[in-house]
C-alpha atoms as a PDB file:
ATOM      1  CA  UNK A   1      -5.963   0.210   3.482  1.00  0.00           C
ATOM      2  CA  UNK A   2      -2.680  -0.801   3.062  1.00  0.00           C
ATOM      3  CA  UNK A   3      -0.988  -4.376   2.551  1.00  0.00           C
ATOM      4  CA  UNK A   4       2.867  -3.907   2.887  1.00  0.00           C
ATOM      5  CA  UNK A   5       4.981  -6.888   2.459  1.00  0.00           C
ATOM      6  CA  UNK A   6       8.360  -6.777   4.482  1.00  0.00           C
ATOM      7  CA  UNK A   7      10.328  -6.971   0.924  1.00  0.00           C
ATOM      8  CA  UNK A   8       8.759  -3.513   0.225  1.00  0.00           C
ATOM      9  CA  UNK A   9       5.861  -4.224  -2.283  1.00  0.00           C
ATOM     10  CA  UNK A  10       2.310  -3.034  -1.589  1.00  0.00           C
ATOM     11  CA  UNK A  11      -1.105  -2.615  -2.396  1.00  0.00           C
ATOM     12  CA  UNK A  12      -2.900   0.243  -0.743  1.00  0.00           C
ATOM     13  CA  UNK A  13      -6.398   1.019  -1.856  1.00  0.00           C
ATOM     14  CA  UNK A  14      -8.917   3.924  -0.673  1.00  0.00           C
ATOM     15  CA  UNK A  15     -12.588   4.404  -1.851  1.00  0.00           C
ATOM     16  CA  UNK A  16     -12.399   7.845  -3.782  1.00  0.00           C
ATOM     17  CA  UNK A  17     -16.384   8.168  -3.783  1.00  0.00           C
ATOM     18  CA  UNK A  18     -19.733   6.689  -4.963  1.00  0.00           C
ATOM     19  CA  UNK A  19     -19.962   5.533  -9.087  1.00  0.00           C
ATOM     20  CA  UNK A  20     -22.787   7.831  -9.291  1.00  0.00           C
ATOM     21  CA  UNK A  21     -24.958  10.285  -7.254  1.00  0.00           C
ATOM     22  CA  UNK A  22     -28.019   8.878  -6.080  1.00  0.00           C
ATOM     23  CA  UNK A  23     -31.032   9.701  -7.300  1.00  0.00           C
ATOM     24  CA  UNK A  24     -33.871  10.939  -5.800  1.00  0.00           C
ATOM     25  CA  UNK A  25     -36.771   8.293  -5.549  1.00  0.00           C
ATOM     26  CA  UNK A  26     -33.716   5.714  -7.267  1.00  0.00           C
ATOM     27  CA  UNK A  27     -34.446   2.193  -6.192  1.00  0.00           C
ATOM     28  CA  UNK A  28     -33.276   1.946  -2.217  1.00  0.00           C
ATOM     29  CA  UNK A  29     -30.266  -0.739  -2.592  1.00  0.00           C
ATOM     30  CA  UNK A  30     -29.725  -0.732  -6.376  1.00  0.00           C
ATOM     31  CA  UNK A  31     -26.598  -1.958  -7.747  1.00  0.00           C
ATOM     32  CA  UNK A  32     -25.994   1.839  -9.475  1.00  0.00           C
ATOM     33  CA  UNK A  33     -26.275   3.409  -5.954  1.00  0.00           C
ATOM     34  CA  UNK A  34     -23.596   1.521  -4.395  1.00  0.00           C
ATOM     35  CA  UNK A  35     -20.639   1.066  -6.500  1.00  0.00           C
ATOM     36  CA  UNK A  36     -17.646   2.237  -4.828  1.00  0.00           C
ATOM     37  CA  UNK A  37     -14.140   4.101  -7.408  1.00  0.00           C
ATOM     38  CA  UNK A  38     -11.518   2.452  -5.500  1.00  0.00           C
ATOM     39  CA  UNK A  39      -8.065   4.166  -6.056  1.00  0.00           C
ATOM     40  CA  UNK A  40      -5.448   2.052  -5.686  1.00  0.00           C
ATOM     41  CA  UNK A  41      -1.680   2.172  -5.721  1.00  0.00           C
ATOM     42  CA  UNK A  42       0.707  -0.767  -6.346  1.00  0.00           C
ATOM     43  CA  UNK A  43       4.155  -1.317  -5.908  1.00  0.00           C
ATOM     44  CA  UNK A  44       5.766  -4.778  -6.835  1.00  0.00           C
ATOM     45  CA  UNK A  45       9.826  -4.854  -7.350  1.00  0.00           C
ATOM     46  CA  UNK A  46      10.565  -1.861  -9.729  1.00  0.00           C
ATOM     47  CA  UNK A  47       7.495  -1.412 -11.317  1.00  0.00           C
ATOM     48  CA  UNK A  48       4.727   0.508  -9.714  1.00  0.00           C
ATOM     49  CA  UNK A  49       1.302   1.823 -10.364  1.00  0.00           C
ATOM     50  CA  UNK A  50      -1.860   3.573  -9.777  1.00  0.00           C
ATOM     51  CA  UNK A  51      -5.200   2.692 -10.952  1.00  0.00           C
ATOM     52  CA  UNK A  52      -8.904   4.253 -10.152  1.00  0.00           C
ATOM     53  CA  UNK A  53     -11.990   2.269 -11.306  1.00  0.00           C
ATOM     54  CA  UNK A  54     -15.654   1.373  -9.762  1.00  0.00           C
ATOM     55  CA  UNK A  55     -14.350  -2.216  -9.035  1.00  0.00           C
ATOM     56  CA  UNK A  56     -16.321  -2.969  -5.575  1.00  0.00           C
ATOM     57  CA  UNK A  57     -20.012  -2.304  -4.276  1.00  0.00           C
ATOM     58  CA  UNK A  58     -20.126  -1.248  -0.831  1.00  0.00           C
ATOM     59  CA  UNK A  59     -21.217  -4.971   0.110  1.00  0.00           C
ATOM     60  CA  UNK A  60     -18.179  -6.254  -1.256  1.00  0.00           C
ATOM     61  CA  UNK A  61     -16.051  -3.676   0.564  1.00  0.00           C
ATOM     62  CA  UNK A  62     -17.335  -4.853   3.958  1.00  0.00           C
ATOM     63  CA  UNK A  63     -16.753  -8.406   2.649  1.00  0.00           C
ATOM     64  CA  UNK A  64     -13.472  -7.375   2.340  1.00  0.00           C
ATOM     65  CA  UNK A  65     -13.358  -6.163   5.589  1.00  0.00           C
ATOM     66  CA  UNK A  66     -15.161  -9.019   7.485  1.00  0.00           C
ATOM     67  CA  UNK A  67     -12.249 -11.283   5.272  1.00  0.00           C
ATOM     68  CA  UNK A  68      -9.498  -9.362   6.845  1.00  0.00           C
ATOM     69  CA  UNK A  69     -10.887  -9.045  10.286  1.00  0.00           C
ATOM     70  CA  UNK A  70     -11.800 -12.867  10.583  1.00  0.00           C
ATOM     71  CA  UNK A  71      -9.487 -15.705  10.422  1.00  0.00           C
ATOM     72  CA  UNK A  72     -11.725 -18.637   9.633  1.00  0.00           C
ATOM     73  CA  UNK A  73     -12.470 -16.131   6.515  1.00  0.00           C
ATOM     74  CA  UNK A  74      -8.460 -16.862   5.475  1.00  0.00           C
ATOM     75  CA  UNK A  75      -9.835 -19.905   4.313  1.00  0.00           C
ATOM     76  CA  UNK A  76     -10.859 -18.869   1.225  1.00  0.00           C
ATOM     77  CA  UNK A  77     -10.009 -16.425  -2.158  1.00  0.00           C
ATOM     78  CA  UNK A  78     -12.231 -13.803  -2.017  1.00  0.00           C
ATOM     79  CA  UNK A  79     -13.436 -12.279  -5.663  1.00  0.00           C
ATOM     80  CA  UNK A  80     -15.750  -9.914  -6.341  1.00  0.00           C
ATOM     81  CA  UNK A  81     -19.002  -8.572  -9.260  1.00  0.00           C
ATOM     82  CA  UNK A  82     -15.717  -6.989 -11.498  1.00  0.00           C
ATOM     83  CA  UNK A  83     -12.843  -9.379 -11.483  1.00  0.00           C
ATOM     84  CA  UNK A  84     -10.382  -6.051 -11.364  1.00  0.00           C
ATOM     85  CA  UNK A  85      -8.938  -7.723  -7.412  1.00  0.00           C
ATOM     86  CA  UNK A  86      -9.307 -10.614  -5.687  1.00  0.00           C
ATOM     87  CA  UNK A  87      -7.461 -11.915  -2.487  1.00  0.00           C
ATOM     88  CA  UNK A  88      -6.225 -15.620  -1.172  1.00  0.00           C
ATOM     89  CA  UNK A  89      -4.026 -16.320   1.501  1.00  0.00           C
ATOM     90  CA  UNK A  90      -1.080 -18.459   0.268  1.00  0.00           C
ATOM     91  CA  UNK A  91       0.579 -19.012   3.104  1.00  0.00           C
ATOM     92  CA  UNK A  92      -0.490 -18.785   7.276  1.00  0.00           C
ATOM     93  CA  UNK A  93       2.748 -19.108   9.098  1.00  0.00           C
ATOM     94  CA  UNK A  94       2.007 -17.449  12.348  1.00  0.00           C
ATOM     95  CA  UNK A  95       3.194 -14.688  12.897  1.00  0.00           C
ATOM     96  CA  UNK A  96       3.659 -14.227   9.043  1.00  0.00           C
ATOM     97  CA  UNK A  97       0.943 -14.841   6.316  1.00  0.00           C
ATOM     98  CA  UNK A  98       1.235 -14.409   2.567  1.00  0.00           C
ATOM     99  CA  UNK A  99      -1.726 -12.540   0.833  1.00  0.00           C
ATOM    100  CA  UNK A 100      -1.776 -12.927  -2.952  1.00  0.00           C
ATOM    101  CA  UNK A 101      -3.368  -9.849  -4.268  1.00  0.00           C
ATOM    102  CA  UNK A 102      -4.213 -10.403  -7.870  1.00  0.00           C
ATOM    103  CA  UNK A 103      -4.855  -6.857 -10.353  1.00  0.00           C
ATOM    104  CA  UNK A 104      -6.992  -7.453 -13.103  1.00  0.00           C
ATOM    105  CA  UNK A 105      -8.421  -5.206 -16.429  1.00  0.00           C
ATOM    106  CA  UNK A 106      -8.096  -1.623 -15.066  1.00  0.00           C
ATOM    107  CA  UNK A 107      -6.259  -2.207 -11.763  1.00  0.00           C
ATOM    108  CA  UNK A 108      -3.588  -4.525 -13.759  1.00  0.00           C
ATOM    109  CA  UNK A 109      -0.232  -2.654 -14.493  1.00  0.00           C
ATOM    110  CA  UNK A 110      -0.355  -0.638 -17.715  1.00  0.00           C
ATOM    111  CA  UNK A 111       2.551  -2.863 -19.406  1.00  0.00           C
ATOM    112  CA  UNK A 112       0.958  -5.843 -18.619  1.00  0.00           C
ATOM    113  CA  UNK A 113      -0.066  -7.569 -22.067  1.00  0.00           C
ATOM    114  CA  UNK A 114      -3.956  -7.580 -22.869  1.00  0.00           C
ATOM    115  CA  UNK A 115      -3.725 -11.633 -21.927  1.00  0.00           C
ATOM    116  CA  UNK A 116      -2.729 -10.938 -18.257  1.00  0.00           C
ATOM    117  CA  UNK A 117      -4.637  -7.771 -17.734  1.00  0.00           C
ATOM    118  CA  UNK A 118      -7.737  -9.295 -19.207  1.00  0.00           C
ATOM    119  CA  UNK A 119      -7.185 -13.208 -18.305  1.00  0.00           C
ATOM    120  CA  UNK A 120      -5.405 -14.092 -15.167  1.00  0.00           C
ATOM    121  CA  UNK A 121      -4.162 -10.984 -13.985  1.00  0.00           C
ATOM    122  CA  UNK A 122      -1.231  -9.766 -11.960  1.00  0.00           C
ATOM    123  CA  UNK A 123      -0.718 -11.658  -8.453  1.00  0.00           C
ATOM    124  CA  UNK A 124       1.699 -10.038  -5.825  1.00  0.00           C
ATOM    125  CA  UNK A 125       2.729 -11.844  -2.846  1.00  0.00           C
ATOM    126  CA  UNK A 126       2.666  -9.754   0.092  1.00  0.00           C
ATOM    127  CA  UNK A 127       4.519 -11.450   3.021  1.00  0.00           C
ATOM    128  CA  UNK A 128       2.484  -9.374   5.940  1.00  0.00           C
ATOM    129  CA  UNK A 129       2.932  -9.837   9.830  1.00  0.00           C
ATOM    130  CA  UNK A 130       0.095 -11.159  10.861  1.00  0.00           C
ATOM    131  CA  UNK A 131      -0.164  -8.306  13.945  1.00  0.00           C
ATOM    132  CA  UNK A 132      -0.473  -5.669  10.977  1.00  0.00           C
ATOM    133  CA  UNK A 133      -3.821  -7.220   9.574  1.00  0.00           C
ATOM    134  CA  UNK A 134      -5.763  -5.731  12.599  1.00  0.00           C
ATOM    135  CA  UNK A 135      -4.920  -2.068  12.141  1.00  0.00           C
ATOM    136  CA  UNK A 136      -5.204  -2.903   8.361  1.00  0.00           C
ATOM    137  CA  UNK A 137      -8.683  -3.858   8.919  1.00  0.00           C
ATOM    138  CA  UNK A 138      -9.498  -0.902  11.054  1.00  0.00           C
ATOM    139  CA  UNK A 139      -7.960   1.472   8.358  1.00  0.00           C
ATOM    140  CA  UNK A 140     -10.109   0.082   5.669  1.00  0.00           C
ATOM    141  CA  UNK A 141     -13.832  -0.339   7.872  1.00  0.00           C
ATOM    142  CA  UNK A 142     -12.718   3.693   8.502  1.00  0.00           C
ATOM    143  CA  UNK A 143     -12.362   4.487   4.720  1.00  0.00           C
ATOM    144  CA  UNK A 144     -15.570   2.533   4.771  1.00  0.00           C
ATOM    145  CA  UNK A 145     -17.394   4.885   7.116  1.00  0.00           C
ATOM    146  CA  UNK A 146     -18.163   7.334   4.323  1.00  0.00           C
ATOM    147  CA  UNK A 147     -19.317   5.267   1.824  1.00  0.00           C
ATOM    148  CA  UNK A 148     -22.617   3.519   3.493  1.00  0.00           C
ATOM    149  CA  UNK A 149     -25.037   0.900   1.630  1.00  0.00           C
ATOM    150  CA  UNK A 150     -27.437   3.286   0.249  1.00  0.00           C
END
């Protein structure tokens, strides 16, 4: 999935795999069985980044993905069990919308000091057309295809 803002920053982020195997006879829906790594890469001005940490369950993934496919959704920041991303739309400016993307602990930049990467975090605003959040959504419920509820 990739957010691109139209002054060239970005936040792209793919599921890399399951936390942990699952176990046979595991609990059915445990929390261990379903967290997602998410690898993510960032760019914002001249800095840029990559990152890789189990920061979203697969039920927070496809909360993700019902927030980008569903306007109404826009109304609200969406945060998550590990406080590593969460998303808000600033702005809704038809055909343009702003998504702050804020990077926290592990997916914060590595120069950022220990009070932003652990405290508020890094936001980027992403000035996206709003015609791109439909593919974007599509892109990230396929990287989702993989990566079931288990």
């Amino acid at each position: 999935m990739l957010l691109a803002s139209s002054n060239g920053d970005f936040v792209e982020l793919k599921v890399a795999g399951y936390q942990f195997a699952q176990t046979p006879g595991g609990s059915a829906g445990g929390w261990d069985d379903n967290w997602l790594i998410i690898s993510g890469r960032v760019k914002r001005g001249e800095d840029s980044w990559v990152f890789r940490d189990p920061c979203l369950t697969t039920w927070e993934a496809h909360e993700l993905l019902g927030w980008l496919q569903s306007d109404a959704a826009f109304t609200k920041r969406i945060e998550f069990t590990e406080p590593n991303l969460a998303f808000e739309v600033a702005t809704d400016d038809s055909p343009q919308v702003t998504i702050l993307v804020t990077l926290r602990g592990e997916a914060a930049p590595p120069t950022a000091s220990d009070e932003i990467r652990w405290g508020a975090g890094c936001t980027l605003a992403l000035d996206i057309a709003r015609d791109s959040l439909a593919p974007t959504a599509s892109a990230w419920e396929s990287e989702l295809s993989d990566y079931p509820s288990r």
